[in-house]
PDB file of N, CA and C in Angstrom:
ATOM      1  N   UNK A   1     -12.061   5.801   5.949  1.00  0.00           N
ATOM      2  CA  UNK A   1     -11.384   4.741   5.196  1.00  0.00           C
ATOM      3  C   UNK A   1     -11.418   5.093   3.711  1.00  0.00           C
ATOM      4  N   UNK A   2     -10.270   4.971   3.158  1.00  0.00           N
ATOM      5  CA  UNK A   2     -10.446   5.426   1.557  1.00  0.00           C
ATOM      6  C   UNK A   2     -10.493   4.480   0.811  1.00  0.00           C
ATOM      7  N   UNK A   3     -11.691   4.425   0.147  1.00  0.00           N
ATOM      8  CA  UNK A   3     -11.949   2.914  -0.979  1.00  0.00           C
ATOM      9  C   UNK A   3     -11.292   2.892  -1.656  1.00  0.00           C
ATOM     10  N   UNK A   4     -11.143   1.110  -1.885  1.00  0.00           N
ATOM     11  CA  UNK A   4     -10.043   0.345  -2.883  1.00  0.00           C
ATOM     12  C   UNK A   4     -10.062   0.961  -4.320  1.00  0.00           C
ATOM     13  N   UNK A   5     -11.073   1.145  -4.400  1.00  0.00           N
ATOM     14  CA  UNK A   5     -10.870   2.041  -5.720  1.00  0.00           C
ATOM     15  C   UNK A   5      -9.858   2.706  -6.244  1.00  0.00           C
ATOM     16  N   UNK A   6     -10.261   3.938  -4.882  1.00  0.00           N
ATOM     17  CA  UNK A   6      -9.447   5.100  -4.903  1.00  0.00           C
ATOM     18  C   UNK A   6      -7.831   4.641  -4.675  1.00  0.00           C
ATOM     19  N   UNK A   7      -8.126   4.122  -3.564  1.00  0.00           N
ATOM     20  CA  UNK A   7      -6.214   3.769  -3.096  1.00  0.00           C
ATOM     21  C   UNK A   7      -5.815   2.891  -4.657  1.00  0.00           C
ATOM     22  N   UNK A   8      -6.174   2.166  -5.396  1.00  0.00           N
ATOM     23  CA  UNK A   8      -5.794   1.669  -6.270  1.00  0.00           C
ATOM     24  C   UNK A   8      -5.902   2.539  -7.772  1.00  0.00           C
ATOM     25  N   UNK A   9      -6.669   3.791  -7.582  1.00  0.00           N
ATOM     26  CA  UNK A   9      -5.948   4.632  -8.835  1.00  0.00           C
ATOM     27  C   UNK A   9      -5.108   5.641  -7.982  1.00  0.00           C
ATOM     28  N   UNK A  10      -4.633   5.970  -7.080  1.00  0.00           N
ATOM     29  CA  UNK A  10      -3.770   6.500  -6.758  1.00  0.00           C
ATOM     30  C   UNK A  10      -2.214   5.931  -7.059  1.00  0.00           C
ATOM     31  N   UNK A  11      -2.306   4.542  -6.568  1.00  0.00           N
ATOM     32  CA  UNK A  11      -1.175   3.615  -6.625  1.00  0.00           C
ATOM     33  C   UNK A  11      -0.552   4.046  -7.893  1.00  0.00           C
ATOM     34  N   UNK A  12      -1.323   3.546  -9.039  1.00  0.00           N
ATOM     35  CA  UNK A  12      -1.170   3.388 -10.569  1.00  0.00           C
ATOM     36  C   UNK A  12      -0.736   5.149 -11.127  1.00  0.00           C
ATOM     37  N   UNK A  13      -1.613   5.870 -10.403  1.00  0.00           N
ATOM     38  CA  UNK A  13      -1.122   7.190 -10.633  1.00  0.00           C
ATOM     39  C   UNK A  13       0.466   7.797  -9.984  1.00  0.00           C
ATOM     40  N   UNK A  14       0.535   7.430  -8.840  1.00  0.00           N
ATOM     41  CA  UNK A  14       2.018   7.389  -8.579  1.00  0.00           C
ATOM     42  C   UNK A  14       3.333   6.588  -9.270  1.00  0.00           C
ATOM     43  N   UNK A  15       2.755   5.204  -9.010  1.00  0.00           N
ATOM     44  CA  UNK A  15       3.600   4.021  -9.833  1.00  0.00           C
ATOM     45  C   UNK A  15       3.807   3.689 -11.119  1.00  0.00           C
ATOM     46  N   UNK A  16       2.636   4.618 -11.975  1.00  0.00           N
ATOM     47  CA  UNK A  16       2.325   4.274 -13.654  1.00  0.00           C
ATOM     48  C   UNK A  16       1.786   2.798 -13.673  1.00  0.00           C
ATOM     49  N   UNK A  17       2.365   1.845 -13.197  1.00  0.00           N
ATOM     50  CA  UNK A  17       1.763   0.699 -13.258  1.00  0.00           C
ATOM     51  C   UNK A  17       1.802  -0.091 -12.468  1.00  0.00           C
ATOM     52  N   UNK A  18       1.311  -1.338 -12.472  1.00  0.00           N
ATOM     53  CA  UNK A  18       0.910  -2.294 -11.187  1.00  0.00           C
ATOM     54  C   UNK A  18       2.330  -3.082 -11.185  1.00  0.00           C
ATOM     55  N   UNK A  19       2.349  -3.280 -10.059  1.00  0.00           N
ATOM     56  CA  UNK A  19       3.710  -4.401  -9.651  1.00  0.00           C
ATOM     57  C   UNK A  19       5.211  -3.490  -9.648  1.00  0.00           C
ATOM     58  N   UNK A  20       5.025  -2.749  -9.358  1.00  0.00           N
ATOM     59  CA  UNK A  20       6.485  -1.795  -9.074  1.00  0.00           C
ATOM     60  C   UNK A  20       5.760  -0.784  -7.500  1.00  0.00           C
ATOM     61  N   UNK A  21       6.766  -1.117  -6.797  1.00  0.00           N
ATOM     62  CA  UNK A  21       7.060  -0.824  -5.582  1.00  0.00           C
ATOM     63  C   UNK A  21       6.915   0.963  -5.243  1.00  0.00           C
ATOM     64  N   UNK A  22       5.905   1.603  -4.614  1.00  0.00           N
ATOM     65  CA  UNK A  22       5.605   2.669  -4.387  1.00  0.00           C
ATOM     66  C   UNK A  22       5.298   3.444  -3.088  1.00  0.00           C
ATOM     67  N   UNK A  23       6.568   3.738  -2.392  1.00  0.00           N
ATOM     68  CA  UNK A  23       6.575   3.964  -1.079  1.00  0.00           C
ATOM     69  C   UNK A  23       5.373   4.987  -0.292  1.00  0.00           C
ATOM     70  N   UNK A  24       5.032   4.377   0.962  1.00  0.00           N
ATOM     71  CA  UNK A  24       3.782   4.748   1.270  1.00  0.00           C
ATOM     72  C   UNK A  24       3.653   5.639   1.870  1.00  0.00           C
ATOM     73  N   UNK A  25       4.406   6.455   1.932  1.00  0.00           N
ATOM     74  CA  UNK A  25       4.519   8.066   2.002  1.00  0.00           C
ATOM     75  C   UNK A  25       4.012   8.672   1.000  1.00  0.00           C
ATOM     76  N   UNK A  26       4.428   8.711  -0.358  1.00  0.00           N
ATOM     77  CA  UNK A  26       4.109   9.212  -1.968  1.00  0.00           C
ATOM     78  C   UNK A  26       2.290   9.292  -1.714  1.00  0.00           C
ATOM     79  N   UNK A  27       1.413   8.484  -0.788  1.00  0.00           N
ATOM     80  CA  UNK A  27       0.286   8.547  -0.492  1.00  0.00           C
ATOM     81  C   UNK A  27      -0.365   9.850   0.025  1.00  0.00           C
ATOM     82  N   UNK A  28       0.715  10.306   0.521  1.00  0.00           N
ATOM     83  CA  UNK A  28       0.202  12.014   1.137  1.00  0.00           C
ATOM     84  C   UNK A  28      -0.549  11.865   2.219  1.00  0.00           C
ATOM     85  N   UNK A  29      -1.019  10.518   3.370  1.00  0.00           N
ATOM     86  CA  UNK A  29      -1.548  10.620   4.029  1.00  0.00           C
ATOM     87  C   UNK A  29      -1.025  10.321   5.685  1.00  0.00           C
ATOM     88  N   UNK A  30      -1.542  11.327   6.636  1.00  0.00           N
ATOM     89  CA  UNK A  30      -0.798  10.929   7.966  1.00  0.00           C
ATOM     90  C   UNK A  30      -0.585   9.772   8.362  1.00  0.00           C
ATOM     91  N   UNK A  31       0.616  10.011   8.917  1.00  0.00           N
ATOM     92  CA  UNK A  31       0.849   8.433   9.670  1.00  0.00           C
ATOM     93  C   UNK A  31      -0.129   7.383  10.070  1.00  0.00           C
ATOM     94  N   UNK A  32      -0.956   8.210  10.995  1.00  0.00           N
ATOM     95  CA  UNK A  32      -1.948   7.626  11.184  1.00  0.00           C
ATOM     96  C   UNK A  32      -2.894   6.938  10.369  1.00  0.00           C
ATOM     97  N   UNK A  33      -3.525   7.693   9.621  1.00  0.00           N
ATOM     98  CA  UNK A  33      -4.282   7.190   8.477  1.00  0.00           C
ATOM     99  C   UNK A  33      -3.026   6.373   7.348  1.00  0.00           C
ATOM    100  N   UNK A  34      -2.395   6.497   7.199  1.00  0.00           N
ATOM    101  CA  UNK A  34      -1.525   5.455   6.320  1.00  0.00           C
ATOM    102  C   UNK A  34      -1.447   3.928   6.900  1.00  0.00           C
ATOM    103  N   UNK A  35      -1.334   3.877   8.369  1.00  0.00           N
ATOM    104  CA  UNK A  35      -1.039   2.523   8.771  1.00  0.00           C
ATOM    105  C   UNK A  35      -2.471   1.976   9.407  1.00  0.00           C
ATOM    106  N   UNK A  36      -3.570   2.465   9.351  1.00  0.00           N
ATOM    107  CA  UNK A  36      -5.118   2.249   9.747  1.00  0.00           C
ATOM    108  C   UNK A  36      -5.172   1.791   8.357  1.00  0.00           C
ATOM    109  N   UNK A  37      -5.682   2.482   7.287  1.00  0.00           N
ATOM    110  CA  UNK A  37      -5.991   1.838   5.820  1.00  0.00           C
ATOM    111  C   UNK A  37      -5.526   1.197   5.577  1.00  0.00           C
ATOM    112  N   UNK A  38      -3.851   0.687   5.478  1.00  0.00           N
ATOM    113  CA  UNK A  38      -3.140  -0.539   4.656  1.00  0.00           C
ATOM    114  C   UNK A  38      -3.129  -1.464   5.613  1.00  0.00           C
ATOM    115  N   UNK A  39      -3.180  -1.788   6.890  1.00  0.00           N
ATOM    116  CA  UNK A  39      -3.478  -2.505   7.950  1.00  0.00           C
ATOM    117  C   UNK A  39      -5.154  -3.259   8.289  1.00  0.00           C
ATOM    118  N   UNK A  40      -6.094  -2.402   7.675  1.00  0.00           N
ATOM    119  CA  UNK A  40      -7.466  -2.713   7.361  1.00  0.00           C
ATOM    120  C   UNK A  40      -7.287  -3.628   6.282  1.00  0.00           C
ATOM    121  N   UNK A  41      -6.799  -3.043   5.359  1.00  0.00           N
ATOM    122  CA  UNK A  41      -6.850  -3.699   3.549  1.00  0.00           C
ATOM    123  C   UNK A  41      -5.813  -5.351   3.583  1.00  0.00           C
ATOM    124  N   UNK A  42      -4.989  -5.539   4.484  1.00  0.00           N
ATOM    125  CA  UNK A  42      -4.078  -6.283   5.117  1.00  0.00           C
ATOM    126  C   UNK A  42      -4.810  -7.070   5.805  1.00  0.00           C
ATOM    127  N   UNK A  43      -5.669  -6.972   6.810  1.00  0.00           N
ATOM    128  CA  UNK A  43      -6.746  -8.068   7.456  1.00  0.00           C
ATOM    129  C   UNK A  43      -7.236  -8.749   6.546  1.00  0.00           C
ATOM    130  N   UNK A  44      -7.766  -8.106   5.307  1.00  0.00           N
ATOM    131  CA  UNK A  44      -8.748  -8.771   4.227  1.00  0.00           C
ATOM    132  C   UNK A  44      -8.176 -10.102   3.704  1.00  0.00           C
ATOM    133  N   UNK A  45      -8.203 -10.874   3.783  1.00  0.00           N
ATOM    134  CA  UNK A  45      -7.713 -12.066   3.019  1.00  0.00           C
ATOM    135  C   UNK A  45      -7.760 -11.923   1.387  1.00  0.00           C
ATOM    136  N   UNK A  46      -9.612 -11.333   1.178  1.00  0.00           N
ATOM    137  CA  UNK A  46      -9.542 -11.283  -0.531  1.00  0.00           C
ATOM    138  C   UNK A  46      -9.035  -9.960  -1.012  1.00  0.00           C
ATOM    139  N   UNK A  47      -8.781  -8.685  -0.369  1.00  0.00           N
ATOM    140  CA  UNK A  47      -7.681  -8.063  -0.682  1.00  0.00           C
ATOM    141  C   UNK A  47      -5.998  -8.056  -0.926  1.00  0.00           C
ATOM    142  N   UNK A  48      -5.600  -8.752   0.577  1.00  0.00           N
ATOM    143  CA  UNK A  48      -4.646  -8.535   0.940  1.00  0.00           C
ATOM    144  C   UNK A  48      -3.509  -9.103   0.130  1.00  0.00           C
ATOM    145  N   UNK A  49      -3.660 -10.529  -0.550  1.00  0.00           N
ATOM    146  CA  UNK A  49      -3.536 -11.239  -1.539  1.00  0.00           C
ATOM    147  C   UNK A  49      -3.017 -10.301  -2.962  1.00  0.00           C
ATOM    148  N   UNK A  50      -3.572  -9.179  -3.005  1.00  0.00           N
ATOM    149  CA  UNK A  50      -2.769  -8.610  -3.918  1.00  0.00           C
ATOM    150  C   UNK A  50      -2.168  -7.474  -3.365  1.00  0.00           C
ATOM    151  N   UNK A  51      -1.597  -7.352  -2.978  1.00  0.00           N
ATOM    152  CA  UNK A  51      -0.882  -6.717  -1.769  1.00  0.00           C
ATOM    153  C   UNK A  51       0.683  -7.308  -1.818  1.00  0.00           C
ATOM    154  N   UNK A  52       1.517  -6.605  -2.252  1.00  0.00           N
ATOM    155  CA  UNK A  52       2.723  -7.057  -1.621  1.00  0.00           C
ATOM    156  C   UNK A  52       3.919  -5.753  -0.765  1.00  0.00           C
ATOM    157  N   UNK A  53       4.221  -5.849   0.457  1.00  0.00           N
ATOM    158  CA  UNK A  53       4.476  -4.536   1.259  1.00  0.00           C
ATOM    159  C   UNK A  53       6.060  -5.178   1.407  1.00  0.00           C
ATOM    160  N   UNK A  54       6.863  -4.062   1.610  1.00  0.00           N
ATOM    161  CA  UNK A  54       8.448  -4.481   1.715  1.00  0.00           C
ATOM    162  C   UNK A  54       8.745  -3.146   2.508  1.00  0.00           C
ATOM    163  N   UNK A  55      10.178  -3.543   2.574  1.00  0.00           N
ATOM    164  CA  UNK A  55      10.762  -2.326   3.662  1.00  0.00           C
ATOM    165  C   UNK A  55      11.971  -2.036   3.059  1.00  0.00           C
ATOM    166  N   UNK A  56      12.325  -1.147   2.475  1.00  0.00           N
ATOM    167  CA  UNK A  56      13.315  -0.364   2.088  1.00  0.00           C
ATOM    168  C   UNK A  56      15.053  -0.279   2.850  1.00  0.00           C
ATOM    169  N   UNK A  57      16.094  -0.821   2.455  1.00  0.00           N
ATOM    170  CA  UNK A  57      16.998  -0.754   3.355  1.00  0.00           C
ATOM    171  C   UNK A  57      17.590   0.537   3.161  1.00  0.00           C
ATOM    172  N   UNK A  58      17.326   1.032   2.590  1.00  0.00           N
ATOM    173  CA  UNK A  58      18.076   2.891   2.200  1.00  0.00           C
ATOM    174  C   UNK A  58      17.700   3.248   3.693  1.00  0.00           C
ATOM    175  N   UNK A  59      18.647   3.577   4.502  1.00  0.00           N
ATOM    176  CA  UNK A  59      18.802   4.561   5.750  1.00  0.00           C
ATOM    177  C   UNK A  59      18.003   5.666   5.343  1.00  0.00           C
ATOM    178  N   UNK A  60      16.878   6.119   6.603  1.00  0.00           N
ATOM    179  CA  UNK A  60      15.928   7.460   6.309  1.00  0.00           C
ATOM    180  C   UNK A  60      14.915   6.710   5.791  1.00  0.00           C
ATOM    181  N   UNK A  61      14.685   5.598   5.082  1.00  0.00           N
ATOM    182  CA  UNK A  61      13.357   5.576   4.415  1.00  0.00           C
ATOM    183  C   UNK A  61      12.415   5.749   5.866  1.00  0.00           C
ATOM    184  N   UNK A  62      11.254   6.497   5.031  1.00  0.00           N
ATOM    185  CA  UNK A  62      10.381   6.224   6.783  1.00  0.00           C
ATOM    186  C   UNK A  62       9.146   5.123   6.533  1.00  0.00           C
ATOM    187  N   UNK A  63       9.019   4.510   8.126  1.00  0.00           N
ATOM    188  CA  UNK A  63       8.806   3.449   7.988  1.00  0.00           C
ATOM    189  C   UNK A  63       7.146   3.531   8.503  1.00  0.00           C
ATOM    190  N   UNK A  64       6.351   2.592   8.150  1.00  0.00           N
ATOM    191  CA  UNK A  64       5.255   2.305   8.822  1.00  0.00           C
ATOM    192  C   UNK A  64       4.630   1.324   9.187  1.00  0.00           C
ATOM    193  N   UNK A  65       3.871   1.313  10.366  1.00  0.00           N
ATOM    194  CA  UNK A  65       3.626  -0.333  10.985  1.00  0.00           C
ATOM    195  C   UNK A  65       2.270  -0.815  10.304  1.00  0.00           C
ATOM    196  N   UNK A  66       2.289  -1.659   9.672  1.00  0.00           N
ATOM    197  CA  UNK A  66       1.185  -2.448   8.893  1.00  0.00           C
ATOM    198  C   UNK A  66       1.020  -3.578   9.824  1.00  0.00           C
ATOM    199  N   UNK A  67       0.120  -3.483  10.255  1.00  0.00           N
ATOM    200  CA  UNK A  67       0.108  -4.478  11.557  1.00  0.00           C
ATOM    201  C   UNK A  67       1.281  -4.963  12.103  1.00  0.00           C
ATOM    202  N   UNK A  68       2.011  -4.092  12.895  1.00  0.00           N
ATOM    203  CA  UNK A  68       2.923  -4.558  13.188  1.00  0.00           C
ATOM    204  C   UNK A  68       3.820  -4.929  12.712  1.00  0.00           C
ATOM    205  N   UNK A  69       4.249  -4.512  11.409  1.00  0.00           N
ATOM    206  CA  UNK A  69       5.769  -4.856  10.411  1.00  0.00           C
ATOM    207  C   UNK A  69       6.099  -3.723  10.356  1.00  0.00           C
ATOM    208  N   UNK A  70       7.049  -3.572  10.086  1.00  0.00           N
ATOM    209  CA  UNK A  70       7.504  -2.160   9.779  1.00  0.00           C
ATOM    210  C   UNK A  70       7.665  -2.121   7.943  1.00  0.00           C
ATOM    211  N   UNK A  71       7.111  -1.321   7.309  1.00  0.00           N
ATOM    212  CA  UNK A  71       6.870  -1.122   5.538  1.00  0.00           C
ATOM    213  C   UNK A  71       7.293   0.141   5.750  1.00  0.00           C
ATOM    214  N   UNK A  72       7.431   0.355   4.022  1.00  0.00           N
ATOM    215  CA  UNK A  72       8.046   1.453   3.188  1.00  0.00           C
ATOM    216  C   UNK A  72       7.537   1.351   1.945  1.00  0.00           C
ATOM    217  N   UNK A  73       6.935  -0.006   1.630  1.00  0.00           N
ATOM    218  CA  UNK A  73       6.579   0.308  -0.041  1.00  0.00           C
ATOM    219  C   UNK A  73       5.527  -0.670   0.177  1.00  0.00           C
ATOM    220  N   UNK A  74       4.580  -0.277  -1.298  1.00  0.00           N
ATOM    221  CA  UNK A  74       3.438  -1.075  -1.645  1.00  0.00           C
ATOM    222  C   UNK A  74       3.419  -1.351  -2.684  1.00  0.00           C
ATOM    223  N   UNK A  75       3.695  -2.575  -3.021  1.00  0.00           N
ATOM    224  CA  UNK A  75       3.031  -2.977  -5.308  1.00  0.00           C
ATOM    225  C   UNK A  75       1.898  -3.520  -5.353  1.00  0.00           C
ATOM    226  N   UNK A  76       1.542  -3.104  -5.881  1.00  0.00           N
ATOM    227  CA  UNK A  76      -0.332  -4.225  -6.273  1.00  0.00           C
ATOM    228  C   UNK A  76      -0.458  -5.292  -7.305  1.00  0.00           C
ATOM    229  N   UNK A  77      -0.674  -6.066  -6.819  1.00  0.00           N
ATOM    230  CA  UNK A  77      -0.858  -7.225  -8.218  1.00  0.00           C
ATOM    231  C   UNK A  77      -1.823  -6.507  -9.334  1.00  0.00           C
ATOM    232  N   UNK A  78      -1.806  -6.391 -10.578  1.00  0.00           N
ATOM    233  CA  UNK A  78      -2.969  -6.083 -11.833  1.00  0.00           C
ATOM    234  C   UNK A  78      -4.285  -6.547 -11.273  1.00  0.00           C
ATOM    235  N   UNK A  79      -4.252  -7.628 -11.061  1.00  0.00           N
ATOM    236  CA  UNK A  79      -5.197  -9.080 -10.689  1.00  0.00           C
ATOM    237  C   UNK A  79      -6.174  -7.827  -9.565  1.00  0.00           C
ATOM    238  N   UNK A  80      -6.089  -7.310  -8.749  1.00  0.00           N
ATOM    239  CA  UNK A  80      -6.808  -6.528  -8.053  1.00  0.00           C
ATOM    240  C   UNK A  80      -7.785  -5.518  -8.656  1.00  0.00           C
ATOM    241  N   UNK A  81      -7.766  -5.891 -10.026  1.00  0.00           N
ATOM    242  CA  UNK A  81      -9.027  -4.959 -10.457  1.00  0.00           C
ATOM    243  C   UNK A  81     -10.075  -5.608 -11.103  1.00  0.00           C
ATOM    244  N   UNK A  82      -9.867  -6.744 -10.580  1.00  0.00           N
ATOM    245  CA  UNK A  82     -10.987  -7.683 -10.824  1.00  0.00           C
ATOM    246  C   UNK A  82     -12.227  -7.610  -9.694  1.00  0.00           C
ATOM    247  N   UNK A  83     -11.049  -7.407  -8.261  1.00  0.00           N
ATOM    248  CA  UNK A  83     -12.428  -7.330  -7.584  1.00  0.00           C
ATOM    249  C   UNK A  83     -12.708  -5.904  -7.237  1.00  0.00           C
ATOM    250  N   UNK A  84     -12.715  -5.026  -7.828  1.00  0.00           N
ATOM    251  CA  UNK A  84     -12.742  -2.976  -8.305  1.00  0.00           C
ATOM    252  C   UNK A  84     -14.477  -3.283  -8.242  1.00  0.00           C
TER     253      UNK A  84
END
């Protein structure tokens, strides 16, 4: 499992900043492990909350099941580095 930490300076390192939409591929991590971690972090109530996941209508985006939704992007609220 890769700590919030980490997944949250990665985000910011891909996205430059919080609250802009950063497809969860750009993560570099297998399928597998992409939809286990954001699907873990997604159970959390006091995570998940800053969490907002969407799905891309551009044909080809590839998609992944976050408990069962199908996603393409992740923004993080700022507010999530409070609980860092």
């Amino acid at each position: 499992m890769m700590p919030l930490r980490e997944l949250v300076e990665r985000y910011v390192a891909l996205g430059g900043d919080f609250g802009k939409p950063v497809p969860l591929l750009a993560f570099g991590l297998s399928s597998t492990e992409t939809e286990r971690i954001f699907s873990a972090y997604d159970e959390d109530y006091h995570i998940s909350r800053f969490f907002k996941f969407s799905e891309s209508p551009e044909p080809g985006a590839v998609k992944f099941s976050v408990n069962g939704v199908a996603i393409t992007h992740v923004a993080l609220n700022a507010e999530i580095q409070t609980i860092l």
